[in-house]
PDB file of N, CA and C in Angstrom:
ATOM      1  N   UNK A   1     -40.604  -7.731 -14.831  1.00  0.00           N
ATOM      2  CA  UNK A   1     -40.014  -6.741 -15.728  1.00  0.00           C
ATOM      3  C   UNK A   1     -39.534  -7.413 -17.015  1.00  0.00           C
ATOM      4  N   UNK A   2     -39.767  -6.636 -17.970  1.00  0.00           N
ATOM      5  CA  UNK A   2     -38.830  -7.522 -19.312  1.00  0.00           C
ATOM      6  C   UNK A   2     -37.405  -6.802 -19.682  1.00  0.00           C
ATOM      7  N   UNK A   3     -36.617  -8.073 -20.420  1.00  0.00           N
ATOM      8  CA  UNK A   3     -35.606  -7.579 -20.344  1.00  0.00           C
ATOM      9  C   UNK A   3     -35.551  -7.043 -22.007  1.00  0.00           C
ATOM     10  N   UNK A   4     -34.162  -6.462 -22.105  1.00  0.00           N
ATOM     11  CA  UNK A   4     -33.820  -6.029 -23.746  1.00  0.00           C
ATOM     12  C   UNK A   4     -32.302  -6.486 -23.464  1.00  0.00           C
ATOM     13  N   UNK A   5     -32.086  -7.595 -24.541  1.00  0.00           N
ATOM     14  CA  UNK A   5     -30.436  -8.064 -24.485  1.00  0.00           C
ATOM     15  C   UNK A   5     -29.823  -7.327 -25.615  1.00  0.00           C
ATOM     16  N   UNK A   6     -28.915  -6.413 -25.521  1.00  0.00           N
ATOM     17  CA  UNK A   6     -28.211  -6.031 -26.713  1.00  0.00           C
ATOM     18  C   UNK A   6     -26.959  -6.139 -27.386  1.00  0.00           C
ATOM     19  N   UNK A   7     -26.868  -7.188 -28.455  1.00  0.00           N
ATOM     20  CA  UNK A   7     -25.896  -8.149 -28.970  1.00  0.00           C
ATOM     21  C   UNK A   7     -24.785  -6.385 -29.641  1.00  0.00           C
ATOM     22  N   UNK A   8     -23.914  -7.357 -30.530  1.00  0.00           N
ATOM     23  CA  UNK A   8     -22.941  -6.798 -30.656  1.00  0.00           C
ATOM     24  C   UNK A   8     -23.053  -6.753 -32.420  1.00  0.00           C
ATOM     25  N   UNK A   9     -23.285  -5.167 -33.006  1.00  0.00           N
ATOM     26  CA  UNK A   9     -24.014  -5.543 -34.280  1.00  0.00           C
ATOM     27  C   UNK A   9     -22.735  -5.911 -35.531  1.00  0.00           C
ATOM     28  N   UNK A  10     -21.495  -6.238 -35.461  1.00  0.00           N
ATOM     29  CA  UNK A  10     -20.613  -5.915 -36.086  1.00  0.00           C
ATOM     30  C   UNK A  10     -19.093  -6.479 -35.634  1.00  0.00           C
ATOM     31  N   UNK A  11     -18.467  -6.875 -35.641  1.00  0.00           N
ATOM     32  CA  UNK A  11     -17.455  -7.671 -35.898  1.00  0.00           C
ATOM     33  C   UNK A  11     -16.643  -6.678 -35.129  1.00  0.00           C
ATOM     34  N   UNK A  12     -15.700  -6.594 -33.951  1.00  0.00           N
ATOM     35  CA  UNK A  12     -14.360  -5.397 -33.553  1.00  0.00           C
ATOM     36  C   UNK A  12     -14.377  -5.501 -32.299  1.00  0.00           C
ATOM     37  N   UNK A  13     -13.440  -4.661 -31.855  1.00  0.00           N
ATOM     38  CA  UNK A  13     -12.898  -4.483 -30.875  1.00  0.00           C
ATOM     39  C   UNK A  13     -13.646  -3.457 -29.838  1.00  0.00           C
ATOM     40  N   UNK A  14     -14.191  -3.864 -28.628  1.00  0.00           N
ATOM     41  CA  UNK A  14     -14.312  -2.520 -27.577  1.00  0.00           C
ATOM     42  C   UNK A  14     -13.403  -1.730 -26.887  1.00  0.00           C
ATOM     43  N   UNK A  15     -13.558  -0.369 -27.723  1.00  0.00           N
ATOM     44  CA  UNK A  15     -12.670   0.325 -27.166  1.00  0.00           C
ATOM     45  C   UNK A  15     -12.868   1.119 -25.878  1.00  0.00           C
ATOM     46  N   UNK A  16     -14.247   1.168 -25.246  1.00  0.00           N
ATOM     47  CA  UNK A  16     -14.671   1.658 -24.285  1.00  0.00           C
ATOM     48  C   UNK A  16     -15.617   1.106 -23.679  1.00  0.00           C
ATOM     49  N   UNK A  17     -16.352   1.509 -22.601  1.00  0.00           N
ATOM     50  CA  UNK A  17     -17.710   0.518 -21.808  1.00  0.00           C
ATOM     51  C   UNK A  17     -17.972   1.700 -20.984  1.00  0.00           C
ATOM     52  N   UNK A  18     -19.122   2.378 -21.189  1.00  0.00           N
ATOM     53  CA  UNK A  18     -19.509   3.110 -20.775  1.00  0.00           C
ATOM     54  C   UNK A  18     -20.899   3.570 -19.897  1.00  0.00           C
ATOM     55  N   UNK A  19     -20.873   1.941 -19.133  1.00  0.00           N
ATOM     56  CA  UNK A  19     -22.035   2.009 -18.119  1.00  0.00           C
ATOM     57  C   UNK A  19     -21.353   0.728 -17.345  1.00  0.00           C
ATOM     58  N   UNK A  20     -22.171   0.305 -16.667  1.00  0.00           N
ATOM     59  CA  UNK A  20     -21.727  -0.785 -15.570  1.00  0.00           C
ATOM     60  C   UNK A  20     -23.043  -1.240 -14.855  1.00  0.00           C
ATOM     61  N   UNK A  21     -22.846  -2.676 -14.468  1.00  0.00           N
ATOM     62  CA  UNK A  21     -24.421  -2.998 -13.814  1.00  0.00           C
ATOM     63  C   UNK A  21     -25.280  -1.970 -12.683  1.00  0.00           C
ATOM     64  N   UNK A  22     -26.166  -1.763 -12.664  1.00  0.00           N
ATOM     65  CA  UNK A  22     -27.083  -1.609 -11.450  1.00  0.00           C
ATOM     66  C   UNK A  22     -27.285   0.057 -12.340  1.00  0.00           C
ATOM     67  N   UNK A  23     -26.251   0.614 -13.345  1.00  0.00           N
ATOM     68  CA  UNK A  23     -26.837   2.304 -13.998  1.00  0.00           C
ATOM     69  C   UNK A  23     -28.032   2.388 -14.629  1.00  0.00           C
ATOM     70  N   UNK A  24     -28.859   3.230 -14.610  1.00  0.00           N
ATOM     71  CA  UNK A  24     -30.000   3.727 -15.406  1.00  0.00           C
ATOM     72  C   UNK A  24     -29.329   4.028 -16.866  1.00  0.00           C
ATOM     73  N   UNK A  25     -29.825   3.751 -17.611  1.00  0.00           N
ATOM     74  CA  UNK A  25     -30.145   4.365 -18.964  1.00  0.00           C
ATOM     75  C   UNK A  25     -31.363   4.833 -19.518  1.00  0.00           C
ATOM     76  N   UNK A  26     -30.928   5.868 -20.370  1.00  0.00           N
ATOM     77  CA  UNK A  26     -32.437   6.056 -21.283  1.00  0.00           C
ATOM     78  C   UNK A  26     -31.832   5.743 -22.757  1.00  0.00           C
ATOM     79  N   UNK A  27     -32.878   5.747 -23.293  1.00  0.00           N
ATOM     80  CA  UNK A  27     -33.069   5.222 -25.028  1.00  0.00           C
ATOM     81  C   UNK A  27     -31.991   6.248 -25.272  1.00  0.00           C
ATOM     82  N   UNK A  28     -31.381   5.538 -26.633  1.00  0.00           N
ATOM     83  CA  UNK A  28     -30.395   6.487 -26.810  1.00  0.00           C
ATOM     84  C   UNK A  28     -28.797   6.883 -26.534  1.00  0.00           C
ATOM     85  N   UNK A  29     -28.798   6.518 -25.215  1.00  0.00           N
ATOM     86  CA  UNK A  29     -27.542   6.373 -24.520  1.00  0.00           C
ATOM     87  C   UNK A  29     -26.226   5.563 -24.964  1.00  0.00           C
ATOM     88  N   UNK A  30     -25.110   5.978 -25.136  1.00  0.00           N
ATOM     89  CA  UNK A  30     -23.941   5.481 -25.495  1.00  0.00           C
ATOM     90  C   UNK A  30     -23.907   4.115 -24.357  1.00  0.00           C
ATOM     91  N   UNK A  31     -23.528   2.509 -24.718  1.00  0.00           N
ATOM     92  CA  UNK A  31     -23.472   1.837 -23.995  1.00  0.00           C
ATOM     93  C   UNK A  31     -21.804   1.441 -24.148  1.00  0.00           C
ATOM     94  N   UNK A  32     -21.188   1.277 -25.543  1.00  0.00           N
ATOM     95  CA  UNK A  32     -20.043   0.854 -25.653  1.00  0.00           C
ATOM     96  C   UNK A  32     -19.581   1.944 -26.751  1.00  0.00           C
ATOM     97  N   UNK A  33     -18.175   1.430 -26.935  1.00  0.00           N
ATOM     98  CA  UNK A  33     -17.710   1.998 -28.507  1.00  0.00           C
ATOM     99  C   UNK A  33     -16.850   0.825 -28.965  1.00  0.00           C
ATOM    100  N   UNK A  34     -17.548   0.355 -30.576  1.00  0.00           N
ATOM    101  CA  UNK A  34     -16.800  -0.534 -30.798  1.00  0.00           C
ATOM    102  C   UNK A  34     -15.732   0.632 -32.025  1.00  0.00           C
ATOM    103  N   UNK A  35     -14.611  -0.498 -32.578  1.00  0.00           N
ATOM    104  CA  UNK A  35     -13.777  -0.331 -33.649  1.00  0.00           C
ATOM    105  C   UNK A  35     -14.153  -1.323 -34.324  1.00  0.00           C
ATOM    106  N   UNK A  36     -14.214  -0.906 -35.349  1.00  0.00           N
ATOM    107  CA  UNK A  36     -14.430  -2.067 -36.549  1.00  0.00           C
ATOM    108  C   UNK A  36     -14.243  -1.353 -37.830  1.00  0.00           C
ATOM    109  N   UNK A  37     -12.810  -1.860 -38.688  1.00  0.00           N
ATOM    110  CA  UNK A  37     -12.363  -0.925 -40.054  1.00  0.00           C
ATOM    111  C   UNK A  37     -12.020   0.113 -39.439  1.00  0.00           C
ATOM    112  N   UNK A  38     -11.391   0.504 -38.842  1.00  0.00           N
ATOM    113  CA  UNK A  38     -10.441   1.985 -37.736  1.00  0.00           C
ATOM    114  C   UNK A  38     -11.606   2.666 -37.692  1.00  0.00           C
ATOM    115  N   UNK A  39     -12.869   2.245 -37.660  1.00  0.00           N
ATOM    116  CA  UNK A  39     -14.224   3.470 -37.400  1.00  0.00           C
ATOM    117  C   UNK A  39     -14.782   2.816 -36.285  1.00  0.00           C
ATOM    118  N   UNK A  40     -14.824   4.138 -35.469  1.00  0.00           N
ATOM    119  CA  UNK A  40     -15.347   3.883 -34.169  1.00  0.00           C
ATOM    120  C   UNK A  40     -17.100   3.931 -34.167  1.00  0.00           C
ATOM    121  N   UNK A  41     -17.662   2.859 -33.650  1.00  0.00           N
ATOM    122  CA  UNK A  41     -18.937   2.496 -33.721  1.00  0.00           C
ATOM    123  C   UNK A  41     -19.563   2.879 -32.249  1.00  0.00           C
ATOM    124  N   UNK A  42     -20.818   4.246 -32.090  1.00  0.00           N
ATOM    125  CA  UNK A  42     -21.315   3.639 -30.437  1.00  0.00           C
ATOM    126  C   UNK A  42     -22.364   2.668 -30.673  1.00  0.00           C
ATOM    127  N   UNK A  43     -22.245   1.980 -29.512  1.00  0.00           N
ATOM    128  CA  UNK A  43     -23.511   1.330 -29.999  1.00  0.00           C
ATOM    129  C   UNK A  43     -24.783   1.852 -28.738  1.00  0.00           C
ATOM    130  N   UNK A  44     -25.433   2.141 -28.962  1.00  0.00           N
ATOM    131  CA  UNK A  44     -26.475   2.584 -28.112  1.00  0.00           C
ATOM    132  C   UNK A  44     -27.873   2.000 -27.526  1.00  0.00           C
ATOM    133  N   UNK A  45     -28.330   2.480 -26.050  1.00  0.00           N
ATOM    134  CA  UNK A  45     -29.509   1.505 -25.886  1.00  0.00           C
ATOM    135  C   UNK A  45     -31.004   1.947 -26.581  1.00  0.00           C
ATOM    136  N   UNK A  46     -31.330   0.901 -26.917  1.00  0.00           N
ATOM    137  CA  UNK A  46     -32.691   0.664 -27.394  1.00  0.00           C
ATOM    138  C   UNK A  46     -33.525   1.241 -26.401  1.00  0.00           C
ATOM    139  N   UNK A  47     -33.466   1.102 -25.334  1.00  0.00           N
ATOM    140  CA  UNK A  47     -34.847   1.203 -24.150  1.00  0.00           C
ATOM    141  C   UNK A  47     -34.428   2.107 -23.393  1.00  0.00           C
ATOM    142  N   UNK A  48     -35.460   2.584 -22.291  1.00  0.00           N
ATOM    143  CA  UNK A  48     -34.554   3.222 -21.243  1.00  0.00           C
ATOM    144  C   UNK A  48     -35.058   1.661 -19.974  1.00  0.00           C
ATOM    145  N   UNK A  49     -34.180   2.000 -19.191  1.00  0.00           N
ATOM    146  CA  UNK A  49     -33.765   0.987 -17.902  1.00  0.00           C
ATOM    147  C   UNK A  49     -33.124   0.640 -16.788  1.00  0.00           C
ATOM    148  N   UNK A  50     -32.798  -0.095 -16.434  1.00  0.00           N
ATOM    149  CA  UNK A  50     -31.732  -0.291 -16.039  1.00  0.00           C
ATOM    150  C   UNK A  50     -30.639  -1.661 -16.129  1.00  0.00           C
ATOM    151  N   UNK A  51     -29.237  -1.637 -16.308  1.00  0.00           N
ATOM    152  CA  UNK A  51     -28.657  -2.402 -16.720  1.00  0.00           C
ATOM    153  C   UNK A  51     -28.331  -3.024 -15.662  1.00  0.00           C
ATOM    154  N   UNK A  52     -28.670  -4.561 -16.296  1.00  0.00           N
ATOM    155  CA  UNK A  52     -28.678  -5.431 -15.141  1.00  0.00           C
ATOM    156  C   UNK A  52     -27.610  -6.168 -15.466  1.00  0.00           C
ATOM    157  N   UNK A  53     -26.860  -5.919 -16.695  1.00  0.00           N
ATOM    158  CA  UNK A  53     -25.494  -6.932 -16.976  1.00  0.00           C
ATOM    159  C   UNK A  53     -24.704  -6.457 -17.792  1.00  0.00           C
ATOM    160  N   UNK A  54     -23.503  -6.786 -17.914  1.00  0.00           N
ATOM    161  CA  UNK A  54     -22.416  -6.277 -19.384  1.00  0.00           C
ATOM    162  C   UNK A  54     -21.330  -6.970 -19.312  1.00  0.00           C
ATOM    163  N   UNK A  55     -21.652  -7.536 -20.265  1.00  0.00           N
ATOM    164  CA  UNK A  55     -21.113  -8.923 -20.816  1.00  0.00           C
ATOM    165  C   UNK A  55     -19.614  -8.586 -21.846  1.00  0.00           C
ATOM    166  N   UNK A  56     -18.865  -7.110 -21.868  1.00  0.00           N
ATOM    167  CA  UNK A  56     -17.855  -7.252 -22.676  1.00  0.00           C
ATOM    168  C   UNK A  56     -17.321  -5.992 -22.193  1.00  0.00           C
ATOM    169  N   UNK A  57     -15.514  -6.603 -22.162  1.00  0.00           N
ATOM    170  CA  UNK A  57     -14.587  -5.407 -21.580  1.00  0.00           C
ATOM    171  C   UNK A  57     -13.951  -4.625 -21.964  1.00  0.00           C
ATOM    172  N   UNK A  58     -13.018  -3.306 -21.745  1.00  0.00           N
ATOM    173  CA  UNK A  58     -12.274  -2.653 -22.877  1.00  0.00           C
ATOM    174  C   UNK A  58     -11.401  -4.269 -23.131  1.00  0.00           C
ATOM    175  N   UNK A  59     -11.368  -3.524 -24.742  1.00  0.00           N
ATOM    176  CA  UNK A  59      -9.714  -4.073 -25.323  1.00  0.00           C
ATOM    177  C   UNK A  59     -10.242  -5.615 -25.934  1.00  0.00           C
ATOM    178  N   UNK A  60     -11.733  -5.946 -25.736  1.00  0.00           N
ATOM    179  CA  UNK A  60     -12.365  -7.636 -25.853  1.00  0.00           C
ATOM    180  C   UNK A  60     -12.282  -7.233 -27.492  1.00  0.00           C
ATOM    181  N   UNK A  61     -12.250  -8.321 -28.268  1.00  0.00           N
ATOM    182  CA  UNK A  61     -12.533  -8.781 -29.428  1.00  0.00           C
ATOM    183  C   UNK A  61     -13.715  -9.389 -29.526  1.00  0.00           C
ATOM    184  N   UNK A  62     -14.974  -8.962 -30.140  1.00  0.00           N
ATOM    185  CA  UNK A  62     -16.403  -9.532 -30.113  1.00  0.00           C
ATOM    186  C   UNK A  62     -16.655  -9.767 -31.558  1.00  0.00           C
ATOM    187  N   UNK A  63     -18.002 -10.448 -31.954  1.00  0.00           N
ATOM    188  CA  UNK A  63     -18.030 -10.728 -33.114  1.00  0.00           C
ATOM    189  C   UNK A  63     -19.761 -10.635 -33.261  1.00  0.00           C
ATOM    190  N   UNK A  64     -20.643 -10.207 -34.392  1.00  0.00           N
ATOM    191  CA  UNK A  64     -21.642 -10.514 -34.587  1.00  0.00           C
ATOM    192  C   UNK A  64     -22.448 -11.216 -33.455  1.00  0.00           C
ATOM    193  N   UNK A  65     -23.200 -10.705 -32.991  1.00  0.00           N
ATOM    194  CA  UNK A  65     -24.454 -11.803 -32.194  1.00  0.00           C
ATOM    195  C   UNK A  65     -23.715 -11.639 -30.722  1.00  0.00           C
ATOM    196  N   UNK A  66     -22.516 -11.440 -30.250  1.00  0.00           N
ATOM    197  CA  UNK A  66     -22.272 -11.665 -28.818  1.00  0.00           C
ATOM    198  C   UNK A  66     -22.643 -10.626 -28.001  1.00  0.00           C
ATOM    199  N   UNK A  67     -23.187 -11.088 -26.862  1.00  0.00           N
ATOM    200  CA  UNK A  67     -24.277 -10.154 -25.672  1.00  0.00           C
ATOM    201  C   UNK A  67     -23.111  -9.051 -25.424  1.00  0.00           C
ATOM    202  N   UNK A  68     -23.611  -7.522 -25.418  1.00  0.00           N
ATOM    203  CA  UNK A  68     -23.052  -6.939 -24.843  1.00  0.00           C
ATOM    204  C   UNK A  68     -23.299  -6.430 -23.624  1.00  0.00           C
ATOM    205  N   UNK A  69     -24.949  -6.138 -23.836  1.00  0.00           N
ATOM    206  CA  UNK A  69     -25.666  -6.022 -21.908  1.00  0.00           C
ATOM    207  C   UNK A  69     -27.125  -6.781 -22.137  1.00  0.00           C
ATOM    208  N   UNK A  70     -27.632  -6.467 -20.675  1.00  0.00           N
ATOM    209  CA  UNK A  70     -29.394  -6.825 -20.592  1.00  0.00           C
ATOM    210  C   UNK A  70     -29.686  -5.841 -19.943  1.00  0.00           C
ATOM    211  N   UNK A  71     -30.675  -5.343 -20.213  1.00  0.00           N
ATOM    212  CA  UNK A  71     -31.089  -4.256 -19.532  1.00  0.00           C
ATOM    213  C   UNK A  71     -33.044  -4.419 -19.291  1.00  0.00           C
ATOM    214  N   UNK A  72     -33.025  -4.280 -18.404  1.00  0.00           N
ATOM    215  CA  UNK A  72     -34.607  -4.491 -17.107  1.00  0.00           C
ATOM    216  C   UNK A  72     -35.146  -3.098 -17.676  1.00  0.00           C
ATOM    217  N   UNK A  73     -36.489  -3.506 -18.417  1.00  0.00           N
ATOM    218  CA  UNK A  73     -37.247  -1.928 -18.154  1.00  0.00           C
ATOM    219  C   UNK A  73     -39.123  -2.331 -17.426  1.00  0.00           C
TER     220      UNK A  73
END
């Protein structure tokens, strides 16, 4: 299977996490919500799949480039 890793496009805070390992997603799907500049960012999946990891928690401080999941399609 290949994977899709999806980094963190923007500098802030997660204010939510809104999947967890072993869930299906489809394209599209809300994966997190960041803050960054008091504007809430979703960031959403690229693929549909399933998530095989998630790499960041409420309340984390992330920055450019850091993994937020991998997801198996």
């Amino acid at each position: 299977m290949a994977q899709e890793r999806i980094e963190v496009p923007l500098t802030g805070k997660v204010i939510s996490v809104s999947v967890k390992a072993g869930d299906s997603v489809k394209e599209g799907d809300t994966l997190c919500i960041l803050e960054s500049m008091k504007m809430e960012n979703p960031v959403m999946t690229p693929v549909s799949g399933t998530v095989t990891e998630i790499a960041v928690t409420e309340g984390q401080v992330v920055k450019t480039g850091d993994l937020i999941a991998t997801i198996e399609y």
